[in-house]
C-alpha atoms as a PDB file:
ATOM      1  CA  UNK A   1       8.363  -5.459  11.769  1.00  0.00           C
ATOM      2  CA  UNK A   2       7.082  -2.003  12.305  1.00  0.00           C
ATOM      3  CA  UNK A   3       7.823   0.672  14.969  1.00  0.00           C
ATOM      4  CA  UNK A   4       6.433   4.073  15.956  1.00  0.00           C
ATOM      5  CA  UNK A   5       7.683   6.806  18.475  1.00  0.00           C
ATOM      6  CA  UNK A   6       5.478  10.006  19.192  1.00  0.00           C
ATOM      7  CA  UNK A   7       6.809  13.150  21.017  1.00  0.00           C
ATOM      8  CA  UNK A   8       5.334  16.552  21.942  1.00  0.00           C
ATOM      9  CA  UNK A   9       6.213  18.712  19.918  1.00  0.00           C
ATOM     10  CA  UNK A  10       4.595  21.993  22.024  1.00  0.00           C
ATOM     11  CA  UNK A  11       7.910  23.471  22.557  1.00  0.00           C
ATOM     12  CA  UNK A  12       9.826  21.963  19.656  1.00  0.00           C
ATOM     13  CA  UNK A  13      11.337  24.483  17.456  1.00  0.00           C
ATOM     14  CA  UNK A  14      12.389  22.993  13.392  1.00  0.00           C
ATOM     15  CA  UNK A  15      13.683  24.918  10.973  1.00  0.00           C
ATOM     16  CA  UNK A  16      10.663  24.224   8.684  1.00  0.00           C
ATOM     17  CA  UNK A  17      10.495  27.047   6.403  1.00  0.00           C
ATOM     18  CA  UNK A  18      14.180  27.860   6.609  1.00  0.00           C
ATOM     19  CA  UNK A  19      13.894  29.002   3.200  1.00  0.00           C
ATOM     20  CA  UNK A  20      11.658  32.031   3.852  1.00  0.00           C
ATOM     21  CA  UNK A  21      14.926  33.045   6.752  1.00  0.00           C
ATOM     22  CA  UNK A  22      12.275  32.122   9.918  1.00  0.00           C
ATOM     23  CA  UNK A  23      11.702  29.468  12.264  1.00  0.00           C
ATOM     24  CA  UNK A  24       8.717  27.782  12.864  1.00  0.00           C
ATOM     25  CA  UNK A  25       6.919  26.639  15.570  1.00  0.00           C
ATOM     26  CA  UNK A  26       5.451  23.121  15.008  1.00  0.00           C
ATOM     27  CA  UNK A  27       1.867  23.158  16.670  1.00  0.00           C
ATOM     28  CA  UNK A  28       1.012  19.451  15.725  1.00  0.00           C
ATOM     29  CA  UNK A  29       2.137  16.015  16.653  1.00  0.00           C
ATOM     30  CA  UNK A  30       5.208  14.809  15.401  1.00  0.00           C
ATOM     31  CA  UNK A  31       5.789  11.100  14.620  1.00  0.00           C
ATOM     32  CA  UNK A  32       8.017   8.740  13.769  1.00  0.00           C
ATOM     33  CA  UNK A  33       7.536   5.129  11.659  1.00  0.00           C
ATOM     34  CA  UNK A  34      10.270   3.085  10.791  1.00  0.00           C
ATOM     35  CA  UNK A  35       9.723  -0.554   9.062  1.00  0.00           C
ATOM     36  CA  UNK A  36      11.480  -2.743   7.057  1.00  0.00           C
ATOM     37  CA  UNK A  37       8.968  -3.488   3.624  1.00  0.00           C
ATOM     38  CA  UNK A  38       9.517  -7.229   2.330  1.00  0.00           C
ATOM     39  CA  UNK A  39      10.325  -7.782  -1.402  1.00  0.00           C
ATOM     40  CA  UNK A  40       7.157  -7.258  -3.292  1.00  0.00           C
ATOM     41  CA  UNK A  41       5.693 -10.903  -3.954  1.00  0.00           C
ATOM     42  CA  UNK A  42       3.590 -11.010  -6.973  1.00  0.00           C
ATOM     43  CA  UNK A  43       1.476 -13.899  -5.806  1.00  0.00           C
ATOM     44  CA  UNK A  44       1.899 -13.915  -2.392  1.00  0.00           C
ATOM     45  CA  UNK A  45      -2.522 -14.146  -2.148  1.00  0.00           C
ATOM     46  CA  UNK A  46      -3.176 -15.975  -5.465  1.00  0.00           C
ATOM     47  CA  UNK A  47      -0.889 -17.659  -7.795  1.00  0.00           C
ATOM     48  CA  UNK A  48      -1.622 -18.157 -11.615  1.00  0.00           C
ATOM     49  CA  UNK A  49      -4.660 -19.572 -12.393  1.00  0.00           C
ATOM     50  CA  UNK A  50      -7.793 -19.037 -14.322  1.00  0.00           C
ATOM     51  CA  UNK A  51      -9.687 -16.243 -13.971  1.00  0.00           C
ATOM     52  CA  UNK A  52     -13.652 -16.426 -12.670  1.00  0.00           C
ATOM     53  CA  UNK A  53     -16.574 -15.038 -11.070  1.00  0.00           C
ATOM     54  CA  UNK A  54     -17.074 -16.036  -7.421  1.00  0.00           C
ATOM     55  CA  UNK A  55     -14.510 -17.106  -4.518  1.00  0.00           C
ATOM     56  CA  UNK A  56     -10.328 -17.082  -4.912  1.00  0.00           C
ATOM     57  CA  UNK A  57      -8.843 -19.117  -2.725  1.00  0.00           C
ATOM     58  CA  UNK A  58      -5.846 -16.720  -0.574  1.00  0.00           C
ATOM     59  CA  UNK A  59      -3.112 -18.028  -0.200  1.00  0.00           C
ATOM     60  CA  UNK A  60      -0.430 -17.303   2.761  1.00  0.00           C
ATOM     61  CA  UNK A  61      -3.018 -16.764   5.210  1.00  0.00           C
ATOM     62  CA  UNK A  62      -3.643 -13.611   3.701  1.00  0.00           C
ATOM     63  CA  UNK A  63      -0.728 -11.714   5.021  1.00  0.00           C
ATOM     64  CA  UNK A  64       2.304 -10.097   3.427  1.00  0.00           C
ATOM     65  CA  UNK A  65       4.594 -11.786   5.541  1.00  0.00           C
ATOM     66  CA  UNK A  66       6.826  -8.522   6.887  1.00  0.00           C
ATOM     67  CA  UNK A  67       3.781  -7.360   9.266  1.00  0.00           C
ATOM     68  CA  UNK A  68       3.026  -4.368   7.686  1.00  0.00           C
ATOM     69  CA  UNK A  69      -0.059  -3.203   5.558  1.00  0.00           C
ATOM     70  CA  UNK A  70       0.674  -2.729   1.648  1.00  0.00           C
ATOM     71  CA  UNK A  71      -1.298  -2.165  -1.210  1.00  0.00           C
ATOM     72  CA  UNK A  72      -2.866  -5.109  -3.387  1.00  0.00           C
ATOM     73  CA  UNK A  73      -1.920  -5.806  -7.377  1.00  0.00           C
ATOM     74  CA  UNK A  74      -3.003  -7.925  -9.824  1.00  0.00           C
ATOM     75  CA  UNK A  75      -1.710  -9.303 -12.814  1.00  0.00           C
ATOM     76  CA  UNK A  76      -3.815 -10.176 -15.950  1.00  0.00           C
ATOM     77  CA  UNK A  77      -2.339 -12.572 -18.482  1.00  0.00           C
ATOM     78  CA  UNK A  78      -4.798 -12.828 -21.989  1.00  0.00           C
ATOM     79  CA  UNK A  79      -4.621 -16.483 -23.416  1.00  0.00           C
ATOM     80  CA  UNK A  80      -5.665 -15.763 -26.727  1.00  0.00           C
ATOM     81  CA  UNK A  81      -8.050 -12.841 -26.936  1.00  0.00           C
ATOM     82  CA  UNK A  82      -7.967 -10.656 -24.015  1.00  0.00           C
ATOM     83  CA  UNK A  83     -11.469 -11.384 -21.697  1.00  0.00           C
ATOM     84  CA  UNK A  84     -13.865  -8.688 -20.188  1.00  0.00           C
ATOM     85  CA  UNK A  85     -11.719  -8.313 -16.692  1.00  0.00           C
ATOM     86  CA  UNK A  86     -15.178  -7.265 -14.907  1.00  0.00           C
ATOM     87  CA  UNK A  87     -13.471  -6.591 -11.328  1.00  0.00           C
ATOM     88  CA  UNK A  88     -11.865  -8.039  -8.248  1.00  0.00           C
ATOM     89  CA  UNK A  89     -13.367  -7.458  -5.269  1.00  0.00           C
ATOM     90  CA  UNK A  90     -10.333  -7.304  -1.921  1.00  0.00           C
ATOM     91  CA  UNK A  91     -11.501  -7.660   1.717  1.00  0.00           C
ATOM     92  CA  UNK A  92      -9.550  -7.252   4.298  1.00  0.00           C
ATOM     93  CA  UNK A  93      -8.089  -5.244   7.609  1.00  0.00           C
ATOM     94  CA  UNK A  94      -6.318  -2.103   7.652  1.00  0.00           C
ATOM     95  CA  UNK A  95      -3.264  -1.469   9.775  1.00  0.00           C
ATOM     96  CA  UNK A  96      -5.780  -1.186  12.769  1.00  0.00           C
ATOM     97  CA  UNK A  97      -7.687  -4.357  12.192  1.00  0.00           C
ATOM     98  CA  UNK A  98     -10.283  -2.036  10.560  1.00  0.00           C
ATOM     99  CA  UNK A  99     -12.408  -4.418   8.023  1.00  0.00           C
ATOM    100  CA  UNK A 100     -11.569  -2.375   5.098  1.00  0.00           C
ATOM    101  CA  UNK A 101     -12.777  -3.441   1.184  1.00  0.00           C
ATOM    102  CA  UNK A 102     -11.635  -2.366  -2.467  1.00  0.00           C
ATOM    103  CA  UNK A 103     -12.458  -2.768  -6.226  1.00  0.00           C
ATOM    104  CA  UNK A 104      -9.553  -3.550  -8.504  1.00  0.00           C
ATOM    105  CA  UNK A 105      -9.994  -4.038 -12.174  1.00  0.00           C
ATOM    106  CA  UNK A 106      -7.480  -5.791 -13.853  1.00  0.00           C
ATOM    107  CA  UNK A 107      -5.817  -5.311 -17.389  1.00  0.00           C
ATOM    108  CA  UNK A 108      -4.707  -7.702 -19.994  1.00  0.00           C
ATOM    109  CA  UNK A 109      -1.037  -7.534 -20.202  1.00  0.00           C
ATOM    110  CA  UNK A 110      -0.486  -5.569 -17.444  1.00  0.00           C
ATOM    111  CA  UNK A 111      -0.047  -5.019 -13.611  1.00  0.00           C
ATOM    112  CA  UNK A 112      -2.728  -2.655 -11.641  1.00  0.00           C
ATOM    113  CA  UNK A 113      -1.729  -1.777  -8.315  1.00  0.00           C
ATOM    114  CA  UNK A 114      -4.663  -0.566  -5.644  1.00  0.00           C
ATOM    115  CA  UNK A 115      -4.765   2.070  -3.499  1.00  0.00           C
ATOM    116  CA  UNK A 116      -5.631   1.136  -0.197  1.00  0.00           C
ATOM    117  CA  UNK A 117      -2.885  -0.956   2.211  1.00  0.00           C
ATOM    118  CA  UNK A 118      -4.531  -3.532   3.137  1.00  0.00           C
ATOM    119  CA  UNK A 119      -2.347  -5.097   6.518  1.00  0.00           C
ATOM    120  CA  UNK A 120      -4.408  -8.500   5.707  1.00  0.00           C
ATOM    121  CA  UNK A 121      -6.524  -9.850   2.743  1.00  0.00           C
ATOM    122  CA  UNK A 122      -9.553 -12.082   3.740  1.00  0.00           C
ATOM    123  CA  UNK A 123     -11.091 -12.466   0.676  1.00  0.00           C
ATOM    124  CA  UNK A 124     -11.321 -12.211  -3.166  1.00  0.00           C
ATOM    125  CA  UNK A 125     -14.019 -12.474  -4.939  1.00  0.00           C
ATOM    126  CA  UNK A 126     -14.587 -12.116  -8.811  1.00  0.00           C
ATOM    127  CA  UNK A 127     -17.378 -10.422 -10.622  1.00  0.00           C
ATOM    128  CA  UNK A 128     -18.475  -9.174 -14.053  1.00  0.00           C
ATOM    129  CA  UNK A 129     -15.444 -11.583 -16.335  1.00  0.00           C
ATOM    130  CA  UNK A 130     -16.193 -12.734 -19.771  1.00  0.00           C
ATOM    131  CA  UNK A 131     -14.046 -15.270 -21.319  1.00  0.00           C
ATOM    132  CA  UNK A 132     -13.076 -13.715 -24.555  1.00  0.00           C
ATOM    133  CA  UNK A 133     -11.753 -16.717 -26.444  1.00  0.00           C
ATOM    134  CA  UNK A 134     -11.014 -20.387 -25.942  1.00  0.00           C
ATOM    135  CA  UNK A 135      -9.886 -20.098 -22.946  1.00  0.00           C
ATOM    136  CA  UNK A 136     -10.081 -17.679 -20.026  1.00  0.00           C
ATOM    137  CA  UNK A 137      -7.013 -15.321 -18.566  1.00  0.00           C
ATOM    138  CA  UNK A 138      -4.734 -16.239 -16.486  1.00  0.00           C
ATOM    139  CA  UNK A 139      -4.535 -13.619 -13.097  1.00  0.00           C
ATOM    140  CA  UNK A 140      -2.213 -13.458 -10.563  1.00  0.00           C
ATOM    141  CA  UNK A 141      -2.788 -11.487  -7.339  1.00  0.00           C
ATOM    142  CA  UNK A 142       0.116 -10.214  -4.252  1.00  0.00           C
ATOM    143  CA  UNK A 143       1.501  -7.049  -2.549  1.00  0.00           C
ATOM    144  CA  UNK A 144       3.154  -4.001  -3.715  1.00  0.00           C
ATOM    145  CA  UNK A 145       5.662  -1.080  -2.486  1.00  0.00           C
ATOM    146  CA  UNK A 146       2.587   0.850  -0.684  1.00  0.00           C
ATOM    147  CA  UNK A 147       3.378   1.014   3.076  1.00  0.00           C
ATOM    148  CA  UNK A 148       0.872   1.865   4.837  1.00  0.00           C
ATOM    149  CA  UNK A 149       1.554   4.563   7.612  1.00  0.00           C
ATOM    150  CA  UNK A 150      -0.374   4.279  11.000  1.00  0.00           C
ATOM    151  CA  UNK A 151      -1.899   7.499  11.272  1.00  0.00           C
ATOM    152  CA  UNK A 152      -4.171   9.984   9.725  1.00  0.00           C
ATOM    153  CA  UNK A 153      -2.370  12.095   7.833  1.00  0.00           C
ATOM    154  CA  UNK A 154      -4.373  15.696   6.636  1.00  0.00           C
ATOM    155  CA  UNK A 155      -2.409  17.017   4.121  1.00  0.00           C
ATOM    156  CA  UNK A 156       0.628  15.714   2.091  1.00  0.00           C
ATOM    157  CA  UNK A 157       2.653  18.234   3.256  1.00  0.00           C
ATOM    158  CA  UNK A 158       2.689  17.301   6.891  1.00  0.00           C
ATOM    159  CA  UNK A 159       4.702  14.097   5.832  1.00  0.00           C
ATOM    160  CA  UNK A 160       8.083  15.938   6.261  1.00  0.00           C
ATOM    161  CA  UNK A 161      10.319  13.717   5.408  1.00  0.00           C
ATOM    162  CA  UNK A 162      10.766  10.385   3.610  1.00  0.00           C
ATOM    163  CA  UNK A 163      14.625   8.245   3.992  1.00  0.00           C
ATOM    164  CA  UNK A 164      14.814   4.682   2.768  1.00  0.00           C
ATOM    165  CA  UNK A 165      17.744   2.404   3.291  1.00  0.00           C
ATOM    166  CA  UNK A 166      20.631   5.329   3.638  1.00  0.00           C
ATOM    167  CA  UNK A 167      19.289   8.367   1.688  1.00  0.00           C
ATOM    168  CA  UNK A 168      16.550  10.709   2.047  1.00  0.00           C
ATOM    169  CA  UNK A 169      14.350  10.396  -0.823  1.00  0.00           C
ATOM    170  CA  UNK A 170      14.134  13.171  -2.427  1.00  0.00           C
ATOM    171  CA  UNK A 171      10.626  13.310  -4.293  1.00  0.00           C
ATOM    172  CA  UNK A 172       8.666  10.389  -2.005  1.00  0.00           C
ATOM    173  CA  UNK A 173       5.376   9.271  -3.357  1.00  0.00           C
ATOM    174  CA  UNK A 174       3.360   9.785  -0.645  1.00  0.00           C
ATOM    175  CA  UNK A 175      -0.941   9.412  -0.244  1.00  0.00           C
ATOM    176  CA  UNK A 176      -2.943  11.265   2.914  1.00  0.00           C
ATOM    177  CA  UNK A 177      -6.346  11.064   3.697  1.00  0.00           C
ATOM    178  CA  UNK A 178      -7.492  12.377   6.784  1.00  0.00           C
ATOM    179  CA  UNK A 179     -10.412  10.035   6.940  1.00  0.00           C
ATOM    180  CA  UNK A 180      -9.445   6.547   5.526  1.00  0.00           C
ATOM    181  CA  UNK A 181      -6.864   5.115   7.414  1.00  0.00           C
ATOM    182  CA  UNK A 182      -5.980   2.749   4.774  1.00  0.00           C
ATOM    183  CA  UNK A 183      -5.541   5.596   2.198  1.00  0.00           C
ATOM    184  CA  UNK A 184      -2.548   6.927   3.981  1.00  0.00           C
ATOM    185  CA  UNK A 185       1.015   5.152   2.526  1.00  0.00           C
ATOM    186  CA  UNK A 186       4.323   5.815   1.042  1.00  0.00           C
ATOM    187  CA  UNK A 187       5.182   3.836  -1.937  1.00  0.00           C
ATOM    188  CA  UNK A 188       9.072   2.385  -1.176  1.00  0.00           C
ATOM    189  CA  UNK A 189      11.824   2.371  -3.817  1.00  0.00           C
ATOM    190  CA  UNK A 190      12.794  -1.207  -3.638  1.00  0.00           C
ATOM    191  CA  UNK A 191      12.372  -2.965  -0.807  1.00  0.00           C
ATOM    192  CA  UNK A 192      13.936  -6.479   0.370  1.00  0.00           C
ATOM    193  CA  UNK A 193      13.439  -6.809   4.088  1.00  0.00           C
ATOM    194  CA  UNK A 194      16.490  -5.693   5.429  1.00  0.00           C
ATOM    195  CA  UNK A 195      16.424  -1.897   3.886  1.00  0.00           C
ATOM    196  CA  UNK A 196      14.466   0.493   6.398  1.00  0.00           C
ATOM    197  CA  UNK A 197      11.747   2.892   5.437  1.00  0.00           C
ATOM    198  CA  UNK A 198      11.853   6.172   7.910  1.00  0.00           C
ATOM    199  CA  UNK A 199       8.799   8.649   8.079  1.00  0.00           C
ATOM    200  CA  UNK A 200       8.807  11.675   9.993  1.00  0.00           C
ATOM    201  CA  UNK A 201       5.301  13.470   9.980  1.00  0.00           C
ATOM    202  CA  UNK A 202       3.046  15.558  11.902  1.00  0.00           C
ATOM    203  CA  UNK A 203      -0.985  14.793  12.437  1.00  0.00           C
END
């Protein structure tokens, strides 16, 4: 499960910049998430089965299982010759119950991974396939490493610092948005659900 701490950070002093021989005064909010990301599960909201326009049935209830919100992927298996994917169409809630919605189009042979961390998945629905020969694709639909982080985040640089498990990580993948909620996530190395992602930002 996840877990957030906040201080005020109006007289806090880091040594951000230490580089440049100065100290800096931080004049945001700085925060604190720590969670422990599940192993991905490939078809945690739809196991293998033919692909089709209209309603998927999701599986699990929906939910990751480890409480936190994570991106979406599908996998696309071609049968014979690969079909027209068209697009899958996610619905869902954000980490803040926010109904939130996203377009994923898969690929033949392949894994695509979304971008929005989706905290719960109410729906799937399939538009625009074409079988493409005998028989149609075979598509398989779960979670990925994208944790999605609480907050909105303005600029990549105000995540400061990224550890996972016992290391810092030295080059995180990180995505802000100071809109979109659901935008907002840092992709984990491996998780398993006992290894602990740690974020340290400032909004």
């Amino acid at each position: 499960m996840s877990r957030k701490e906040n201080w005020s950070v109006s007289e806090l002093i880091i040594t951000k910049g230490i580089r440049a021989g100065r100290l800096l005064k931080l004049a945001k909010v700085l925060k604190f998430f720590v969670c422990t990301p599940a192993t991905i599960v490939a078809n945690r909201y739809f196991a293998s089965a033919a692909m089709h326009n209209g309603a998927y049935t999701v599986a699990n209830g929906g939910l990751p299982g480890d409480g936190l919100a994570h991106s979406v992927t599908c996998a696309a298996t071609a049968v014979d010759v690969a079909d027209t994917m068209g697009k899958l169409t996610i619905v869902g809630t954000d980490i803040d119950g926010k109904v939130i919605s996203e377009d994923i189009v898969p690929a033949a042979g392949s894994t695509v991974e979304g971008n929005l961390a989706f905290k719960s998945v109410t729906s799937i629905t399939g538009s625009g396939w074409v079988q493409g020969g005998t028989g149609p694709d075979n598509i398989v639909i779960g979670f990925g490493e994208k944790v999605g982080l609480p907050d909105y985040i303005a600029a990549a640089a105000d995540i400061l610092m990224v550890g996972f498990d016992t290391a810092i990580v030295n080059a995180p993948t990180v995505a802000v948005d100071a809109s979109v909620l659901a935008k907002n996530a840092v992709t984990t190395p491996t998780g398993n659900g006992t290894k602990k992602l740690r974020v340290l930002y400032q909004v």
